[in-house]
N, C-alpha and C. Protein backbone atom coordinates (compact mmCIF):
# COMPACT_ATOMS: atom_id res chain seq x y z
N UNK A 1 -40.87 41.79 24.11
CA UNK A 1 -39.78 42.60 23.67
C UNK A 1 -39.26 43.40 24.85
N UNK A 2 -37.85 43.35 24.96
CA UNK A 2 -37.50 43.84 25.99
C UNK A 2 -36.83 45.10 25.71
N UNK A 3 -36.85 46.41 26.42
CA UNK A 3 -36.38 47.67 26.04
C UNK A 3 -34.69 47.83 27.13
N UNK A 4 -33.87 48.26 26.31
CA UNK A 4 -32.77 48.59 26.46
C UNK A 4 -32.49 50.20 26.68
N UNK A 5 -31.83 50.70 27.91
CA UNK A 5 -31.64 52.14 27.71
C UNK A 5 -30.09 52.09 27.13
N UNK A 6 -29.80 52.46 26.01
CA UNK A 6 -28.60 52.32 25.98
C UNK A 6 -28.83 52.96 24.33
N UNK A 7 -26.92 53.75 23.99
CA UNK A 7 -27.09 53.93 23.09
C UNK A 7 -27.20 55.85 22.54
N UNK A 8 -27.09 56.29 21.38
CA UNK A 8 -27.30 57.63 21.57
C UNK A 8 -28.37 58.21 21.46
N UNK A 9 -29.09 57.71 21.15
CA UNK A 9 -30.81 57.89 21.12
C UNK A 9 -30.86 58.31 22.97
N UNK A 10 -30.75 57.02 23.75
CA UNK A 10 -30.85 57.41 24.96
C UNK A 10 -30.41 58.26 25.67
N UNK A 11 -29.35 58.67 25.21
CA UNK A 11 -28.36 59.77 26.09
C UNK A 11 -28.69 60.86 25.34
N UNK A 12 -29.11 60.93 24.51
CA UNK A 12 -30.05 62.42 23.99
C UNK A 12 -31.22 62.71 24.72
N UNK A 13 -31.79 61.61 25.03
CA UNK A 13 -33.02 61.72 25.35
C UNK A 13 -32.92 62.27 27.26
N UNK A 14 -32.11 61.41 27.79
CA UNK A 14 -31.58 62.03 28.68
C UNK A 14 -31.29 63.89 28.80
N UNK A 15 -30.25 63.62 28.10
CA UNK A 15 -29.59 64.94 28.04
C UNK A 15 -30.42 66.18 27.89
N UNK A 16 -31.84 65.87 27.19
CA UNK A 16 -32.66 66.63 27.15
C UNK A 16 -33.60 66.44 28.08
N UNK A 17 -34.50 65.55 29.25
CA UNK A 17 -34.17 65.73 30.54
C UNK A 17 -34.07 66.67 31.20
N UNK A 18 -32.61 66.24 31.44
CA UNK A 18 -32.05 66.75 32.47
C UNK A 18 -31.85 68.64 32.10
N UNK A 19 -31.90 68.59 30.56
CA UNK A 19 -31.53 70.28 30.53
C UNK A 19 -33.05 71.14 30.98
N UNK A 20 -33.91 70.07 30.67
CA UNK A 20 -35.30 70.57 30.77
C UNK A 20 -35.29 71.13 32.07
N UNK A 21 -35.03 69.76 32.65
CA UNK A 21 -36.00 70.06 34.28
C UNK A 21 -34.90 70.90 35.00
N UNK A 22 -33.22 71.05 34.47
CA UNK A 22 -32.51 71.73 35.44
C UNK A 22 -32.68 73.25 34.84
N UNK A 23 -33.29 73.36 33.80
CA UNK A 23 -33.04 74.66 33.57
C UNK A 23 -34.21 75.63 34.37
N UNK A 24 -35.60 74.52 34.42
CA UNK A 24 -36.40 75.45 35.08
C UNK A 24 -35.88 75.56 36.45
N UNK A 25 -35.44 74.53 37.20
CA UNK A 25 -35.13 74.63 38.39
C UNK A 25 -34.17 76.09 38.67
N UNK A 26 -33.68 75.97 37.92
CA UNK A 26 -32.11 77.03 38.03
C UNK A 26 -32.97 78.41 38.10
N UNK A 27 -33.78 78.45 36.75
CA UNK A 27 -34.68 80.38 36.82
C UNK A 27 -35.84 80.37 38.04
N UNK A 28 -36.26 78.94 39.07
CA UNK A 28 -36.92 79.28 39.97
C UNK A 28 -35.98 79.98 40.91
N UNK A 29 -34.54 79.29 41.20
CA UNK A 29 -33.99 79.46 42.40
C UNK A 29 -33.14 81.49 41.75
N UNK A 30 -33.19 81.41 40.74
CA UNK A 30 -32.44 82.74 39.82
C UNK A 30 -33.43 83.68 40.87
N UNK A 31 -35.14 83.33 39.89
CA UNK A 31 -36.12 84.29 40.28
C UNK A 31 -36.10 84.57 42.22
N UNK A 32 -35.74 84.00 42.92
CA UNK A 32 -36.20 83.84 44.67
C UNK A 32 -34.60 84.34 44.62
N UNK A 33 -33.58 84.36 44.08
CA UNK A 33 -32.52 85.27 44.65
C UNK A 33 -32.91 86.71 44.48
N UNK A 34 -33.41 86.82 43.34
CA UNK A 34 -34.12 88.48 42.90
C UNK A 34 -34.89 88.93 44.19
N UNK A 35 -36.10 88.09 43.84
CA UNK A 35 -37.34 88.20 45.23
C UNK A 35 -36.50 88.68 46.71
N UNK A 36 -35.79 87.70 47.29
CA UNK A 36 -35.16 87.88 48.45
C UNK A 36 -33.80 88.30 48.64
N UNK A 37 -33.54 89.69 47.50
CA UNK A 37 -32.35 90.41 47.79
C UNK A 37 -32.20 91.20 49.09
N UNK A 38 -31.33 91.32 49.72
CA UNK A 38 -30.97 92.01 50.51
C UNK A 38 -29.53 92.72 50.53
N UNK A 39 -29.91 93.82 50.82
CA UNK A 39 -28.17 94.63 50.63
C UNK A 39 -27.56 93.74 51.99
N UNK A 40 -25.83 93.42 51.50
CA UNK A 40 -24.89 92.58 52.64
C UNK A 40 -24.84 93.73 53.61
N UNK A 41 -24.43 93.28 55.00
CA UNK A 41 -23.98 93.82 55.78
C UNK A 41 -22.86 94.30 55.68
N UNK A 42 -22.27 94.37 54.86
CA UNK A 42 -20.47 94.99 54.42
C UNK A 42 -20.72 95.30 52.91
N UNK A 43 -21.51 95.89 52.49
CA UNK A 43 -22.14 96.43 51.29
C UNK A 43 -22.42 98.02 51.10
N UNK A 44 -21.70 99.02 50.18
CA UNK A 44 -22.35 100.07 50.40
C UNK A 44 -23.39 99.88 49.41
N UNK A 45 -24.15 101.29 49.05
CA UNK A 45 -25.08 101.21 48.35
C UNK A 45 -24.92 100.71 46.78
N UNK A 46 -23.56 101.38 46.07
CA UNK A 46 -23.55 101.18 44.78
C UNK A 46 -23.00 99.10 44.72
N UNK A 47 -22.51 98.67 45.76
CA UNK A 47 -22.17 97.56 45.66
C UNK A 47 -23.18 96.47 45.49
N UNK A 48 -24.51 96.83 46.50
CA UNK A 48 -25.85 96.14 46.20
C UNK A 48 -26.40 96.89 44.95
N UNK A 49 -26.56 97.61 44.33
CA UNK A 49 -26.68 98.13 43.17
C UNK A 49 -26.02 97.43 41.91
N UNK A 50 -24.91 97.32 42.48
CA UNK A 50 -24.11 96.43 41.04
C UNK A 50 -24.49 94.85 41.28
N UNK A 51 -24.65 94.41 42.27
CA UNK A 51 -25.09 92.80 42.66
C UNK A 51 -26.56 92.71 42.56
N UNK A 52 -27.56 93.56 42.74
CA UNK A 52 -28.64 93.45 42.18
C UNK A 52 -28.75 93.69 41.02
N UNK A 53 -28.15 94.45 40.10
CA UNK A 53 -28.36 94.32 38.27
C UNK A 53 -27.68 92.75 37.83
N UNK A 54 -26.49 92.64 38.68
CA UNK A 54 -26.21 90.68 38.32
C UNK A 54 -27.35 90.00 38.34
N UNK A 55 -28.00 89.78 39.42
CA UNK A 55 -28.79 88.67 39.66
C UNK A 55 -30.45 88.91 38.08
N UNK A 56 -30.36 90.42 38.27
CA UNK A 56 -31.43 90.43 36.88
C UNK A 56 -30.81 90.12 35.77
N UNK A 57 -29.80 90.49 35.27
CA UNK A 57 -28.83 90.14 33.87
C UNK A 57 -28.45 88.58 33.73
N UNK A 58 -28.58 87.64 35.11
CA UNK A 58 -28.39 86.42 34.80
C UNK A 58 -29.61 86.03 34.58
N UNK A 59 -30.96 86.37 34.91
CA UNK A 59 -32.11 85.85 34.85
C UNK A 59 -32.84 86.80 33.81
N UNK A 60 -32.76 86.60 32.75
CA UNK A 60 -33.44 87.74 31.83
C UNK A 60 -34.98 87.41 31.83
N UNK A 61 -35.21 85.97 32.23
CA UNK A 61 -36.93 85.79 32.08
C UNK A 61 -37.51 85.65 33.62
N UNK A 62 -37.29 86.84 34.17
CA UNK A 62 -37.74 86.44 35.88
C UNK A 62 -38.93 87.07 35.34
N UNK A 63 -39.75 87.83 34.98
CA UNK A 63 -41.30 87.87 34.60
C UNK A 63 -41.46 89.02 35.60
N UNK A 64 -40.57 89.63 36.77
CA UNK A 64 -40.85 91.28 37.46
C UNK A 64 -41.27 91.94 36.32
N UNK A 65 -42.21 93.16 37.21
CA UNK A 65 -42.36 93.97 36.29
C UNK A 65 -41.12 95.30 36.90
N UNK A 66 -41.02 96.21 36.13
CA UNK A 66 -40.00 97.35 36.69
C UNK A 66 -40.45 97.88 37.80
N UNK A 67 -41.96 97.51 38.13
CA UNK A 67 -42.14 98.91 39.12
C UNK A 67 -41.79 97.22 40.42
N UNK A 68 -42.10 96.57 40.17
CA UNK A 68 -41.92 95.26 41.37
C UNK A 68 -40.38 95.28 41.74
N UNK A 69 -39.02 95.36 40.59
CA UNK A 69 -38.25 95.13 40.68
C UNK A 69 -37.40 96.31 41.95
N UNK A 70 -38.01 97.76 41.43
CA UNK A 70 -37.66 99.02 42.44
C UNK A 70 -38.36 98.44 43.77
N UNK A 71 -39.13 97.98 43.84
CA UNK A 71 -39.65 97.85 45.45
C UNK A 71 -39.07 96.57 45.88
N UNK A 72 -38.64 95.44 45.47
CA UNK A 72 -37.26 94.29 45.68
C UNK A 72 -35.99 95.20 46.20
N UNK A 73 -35.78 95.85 45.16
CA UNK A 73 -34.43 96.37 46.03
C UNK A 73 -34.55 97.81 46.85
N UNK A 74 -35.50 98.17 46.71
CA UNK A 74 -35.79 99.45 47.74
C UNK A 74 -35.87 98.74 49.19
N UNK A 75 -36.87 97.48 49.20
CA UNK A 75 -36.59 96.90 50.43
C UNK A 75 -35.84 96.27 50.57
N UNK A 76 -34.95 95.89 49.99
CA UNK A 76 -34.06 94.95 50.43
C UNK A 76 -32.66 95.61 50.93
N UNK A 77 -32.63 97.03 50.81
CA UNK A 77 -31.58 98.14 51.40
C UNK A 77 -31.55 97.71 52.72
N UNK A 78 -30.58 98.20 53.67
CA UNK A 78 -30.52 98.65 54.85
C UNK A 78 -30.81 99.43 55.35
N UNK A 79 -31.52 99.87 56.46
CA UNK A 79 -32.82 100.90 56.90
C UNK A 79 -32.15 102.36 56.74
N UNK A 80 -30.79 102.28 56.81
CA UNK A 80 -30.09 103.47 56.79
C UNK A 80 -30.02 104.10 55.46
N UNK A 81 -29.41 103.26 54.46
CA UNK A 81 -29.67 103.51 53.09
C UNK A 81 -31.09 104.11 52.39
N UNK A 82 -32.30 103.32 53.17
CA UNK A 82 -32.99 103.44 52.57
C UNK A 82 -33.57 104.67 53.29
N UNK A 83 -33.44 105.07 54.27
CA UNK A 83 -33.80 106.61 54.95
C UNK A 83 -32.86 108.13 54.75
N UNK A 84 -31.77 107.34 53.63
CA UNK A 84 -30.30 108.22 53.26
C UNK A 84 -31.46 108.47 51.97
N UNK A 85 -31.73 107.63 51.27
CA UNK A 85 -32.35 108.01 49.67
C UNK A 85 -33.62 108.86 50.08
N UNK A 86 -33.90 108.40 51.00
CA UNK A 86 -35.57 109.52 50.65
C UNK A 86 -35.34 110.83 51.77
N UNK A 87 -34.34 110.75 52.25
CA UNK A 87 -33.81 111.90 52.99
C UNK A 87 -32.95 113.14 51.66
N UNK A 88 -32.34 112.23 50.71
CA UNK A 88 -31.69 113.16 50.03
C UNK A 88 -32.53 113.34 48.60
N UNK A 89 -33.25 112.48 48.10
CA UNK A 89 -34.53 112.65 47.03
C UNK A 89 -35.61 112.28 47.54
N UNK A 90 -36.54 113.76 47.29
CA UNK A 90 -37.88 113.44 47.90
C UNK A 90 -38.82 113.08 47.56
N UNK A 91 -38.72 111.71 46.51
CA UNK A 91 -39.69 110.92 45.46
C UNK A 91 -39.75 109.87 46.45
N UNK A 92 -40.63 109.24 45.82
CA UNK A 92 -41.05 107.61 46.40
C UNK A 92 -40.28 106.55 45.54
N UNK A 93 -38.76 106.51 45.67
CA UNK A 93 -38.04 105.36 44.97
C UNK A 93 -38.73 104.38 44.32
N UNK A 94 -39.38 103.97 45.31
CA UNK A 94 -40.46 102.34 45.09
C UNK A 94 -41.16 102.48 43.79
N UNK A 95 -41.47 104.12 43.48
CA UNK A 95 -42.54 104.22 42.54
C UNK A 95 -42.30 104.49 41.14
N UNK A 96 -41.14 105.14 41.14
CA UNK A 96 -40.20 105.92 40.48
C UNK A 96 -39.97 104.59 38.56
N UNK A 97 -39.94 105.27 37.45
CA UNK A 97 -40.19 104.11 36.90
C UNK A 97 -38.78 103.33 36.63
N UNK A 98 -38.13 102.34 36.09
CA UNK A 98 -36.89 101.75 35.88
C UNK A 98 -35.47 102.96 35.71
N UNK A 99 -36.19 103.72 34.51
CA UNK A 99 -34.86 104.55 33.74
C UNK A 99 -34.68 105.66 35.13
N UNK A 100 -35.39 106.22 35.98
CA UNK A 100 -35.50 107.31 36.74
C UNK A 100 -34.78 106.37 37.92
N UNK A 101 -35.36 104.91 38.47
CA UNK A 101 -34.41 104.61 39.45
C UNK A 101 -32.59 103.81 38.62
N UNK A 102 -32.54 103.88 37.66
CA UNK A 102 -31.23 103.57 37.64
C UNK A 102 -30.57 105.27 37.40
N UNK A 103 -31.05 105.99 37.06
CA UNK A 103 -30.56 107.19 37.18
C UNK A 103 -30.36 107.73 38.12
N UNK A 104 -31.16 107.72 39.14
CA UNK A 104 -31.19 107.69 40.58
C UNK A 104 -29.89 107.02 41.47
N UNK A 105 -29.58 105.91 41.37
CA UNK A 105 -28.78 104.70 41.80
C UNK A 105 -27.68 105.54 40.96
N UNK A 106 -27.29 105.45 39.72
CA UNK A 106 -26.11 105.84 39.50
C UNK A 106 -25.39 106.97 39.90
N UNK A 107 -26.56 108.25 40.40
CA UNK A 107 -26.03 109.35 40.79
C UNK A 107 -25.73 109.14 42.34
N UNK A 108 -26.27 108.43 43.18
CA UNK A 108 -26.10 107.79 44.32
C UNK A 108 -24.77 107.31 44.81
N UNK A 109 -24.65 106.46 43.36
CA UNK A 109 -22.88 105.91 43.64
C UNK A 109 -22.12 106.87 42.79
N UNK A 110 -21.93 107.69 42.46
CA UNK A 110 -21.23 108.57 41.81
C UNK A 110 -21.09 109.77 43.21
N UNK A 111 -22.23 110.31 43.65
CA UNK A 111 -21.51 110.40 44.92
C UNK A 111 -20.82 110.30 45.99
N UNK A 112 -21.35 108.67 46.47
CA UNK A 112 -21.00 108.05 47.43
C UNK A 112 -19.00 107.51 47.21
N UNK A 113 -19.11 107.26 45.34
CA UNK A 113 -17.62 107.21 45.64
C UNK A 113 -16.79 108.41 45.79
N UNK A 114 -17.29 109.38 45.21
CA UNK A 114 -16.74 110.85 45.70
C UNK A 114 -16.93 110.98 47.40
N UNK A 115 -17.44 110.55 48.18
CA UNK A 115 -17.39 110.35 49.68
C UNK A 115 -16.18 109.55 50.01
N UNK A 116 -16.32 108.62 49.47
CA UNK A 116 -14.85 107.25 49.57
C UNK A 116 -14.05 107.88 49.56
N UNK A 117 -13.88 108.47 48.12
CA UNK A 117 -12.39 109.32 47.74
C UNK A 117 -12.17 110.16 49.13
N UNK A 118 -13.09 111.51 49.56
CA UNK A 118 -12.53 112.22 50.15
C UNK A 118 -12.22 111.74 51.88
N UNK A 119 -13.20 110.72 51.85
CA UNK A 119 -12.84 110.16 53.26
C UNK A 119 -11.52 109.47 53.62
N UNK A 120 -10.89 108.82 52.10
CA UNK A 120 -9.87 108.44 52.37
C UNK A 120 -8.28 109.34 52.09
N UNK A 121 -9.01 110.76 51.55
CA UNK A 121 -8.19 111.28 51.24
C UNK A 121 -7.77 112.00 53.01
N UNK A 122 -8.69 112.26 53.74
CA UNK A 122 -8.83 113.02 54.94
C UNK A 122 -8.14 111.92 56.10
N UNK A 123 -8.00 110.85 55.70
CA UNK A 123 -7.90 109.80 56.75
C UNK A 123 -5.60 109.90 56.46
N UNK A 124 -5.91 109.74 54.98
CA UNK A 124 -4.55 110.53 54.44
C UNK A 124 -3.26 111.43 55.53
N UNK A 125 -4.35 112.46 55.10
CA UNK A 125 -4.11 113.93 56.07
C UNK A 125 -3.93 113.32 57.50
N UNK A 126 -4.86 112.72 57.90
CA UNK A 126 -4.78 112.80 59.42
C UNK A 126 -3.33 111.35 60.01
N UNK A 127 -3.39 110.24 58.71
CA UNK A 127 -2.07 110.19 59.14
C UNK A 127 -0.63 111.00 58.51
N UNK A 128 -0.74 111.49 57.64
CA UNK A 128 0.30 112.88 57.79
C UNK A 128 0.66 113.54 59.02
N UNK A 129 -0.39 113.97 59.41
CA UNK A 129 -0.28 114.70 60.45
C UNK A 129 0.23 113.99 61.99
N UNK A 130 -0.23 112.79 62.10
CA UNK A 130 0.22 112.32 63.22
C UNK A 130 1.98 111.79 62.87
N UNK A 131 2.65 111.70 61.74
CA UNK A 131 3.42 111.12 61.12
C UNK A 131 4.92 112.35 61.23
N UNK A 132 3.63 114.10 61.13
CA UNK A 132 4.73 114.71 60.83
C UNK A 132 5.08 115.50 62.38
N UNK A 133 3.99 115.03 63.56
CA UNK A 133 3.92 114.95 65.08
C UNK A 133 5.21 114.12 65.59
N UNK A 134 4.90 112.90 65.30
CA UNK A 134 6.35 112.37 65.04
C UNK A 134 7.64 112.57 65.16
N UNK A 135 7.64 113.28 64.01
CA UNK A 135 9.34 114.19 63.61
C UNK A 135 9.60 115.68 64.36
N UNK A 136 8.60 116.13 65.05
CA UNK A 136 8.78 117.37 65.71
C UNK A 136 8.95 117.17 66.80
């Protein structure tokens, strides 16, 4: 008796497969984007902040625990960032539990865009000023 792949039996059987083995594949490579975050080089802080809650919200079963997940992205900052946070809170981020570091992080970028604002408000001013140099 000779076996035939053909048919919808087969392409189910397939189809389930391929969802199998691509789905684990997909939450290994999900989980090792988590693992090996790093803030971009053209990244402020709240921007790796918002791109590191992506990469957990797409992977809801990466198996971190909270206190693993703070020390992923504590190291994965830029040395500056990460000597800006424990320069301006004098906790151990790394240790700190989930709700305390997103509270943390949000007050972080709630500053930092109040920095944006006024830096660009001052940059403003200073071309005003060369603008109204200008006309005199």
């Amino acid at each position: 008796m000779e076996f035939q792949a053909t048919g919808p039996l087969w392409s189910q059987v397939m189809e389930a497969f391929v969802y199998w083995y691509l789905a684990g594949t997909i939450v290994v490579i999900q989980k090792k984007d988590i693992a090996t975050f790093q803030q971009g080089s053209q990244e402020n802080f709240w921007q790796a902040w918002e791109r590191f809650g992506v990469l957990i919200r797409r992977t809801l079963n990466h198996g971190y625990s909270d206190d693993r997940l703070n020390e992923i992205f504590h190291n994965g900052l830029q040395e500056n960032f990460r000597e800006m946070i424990e320069r301006r809170y004098p906790i151990e981020f790394r240790y700190v539990d989930l709700e305390q570091a997103k509270e943390l992080c949000n007050h972080i970028e709630q500053v930092e865009a109040l920095l944006d604002r006024e830096l660009a408000i001052q940059s403003q001013i200073r071309e005003f000023g060369k603008e109204l140099k200008k006309l005199t």
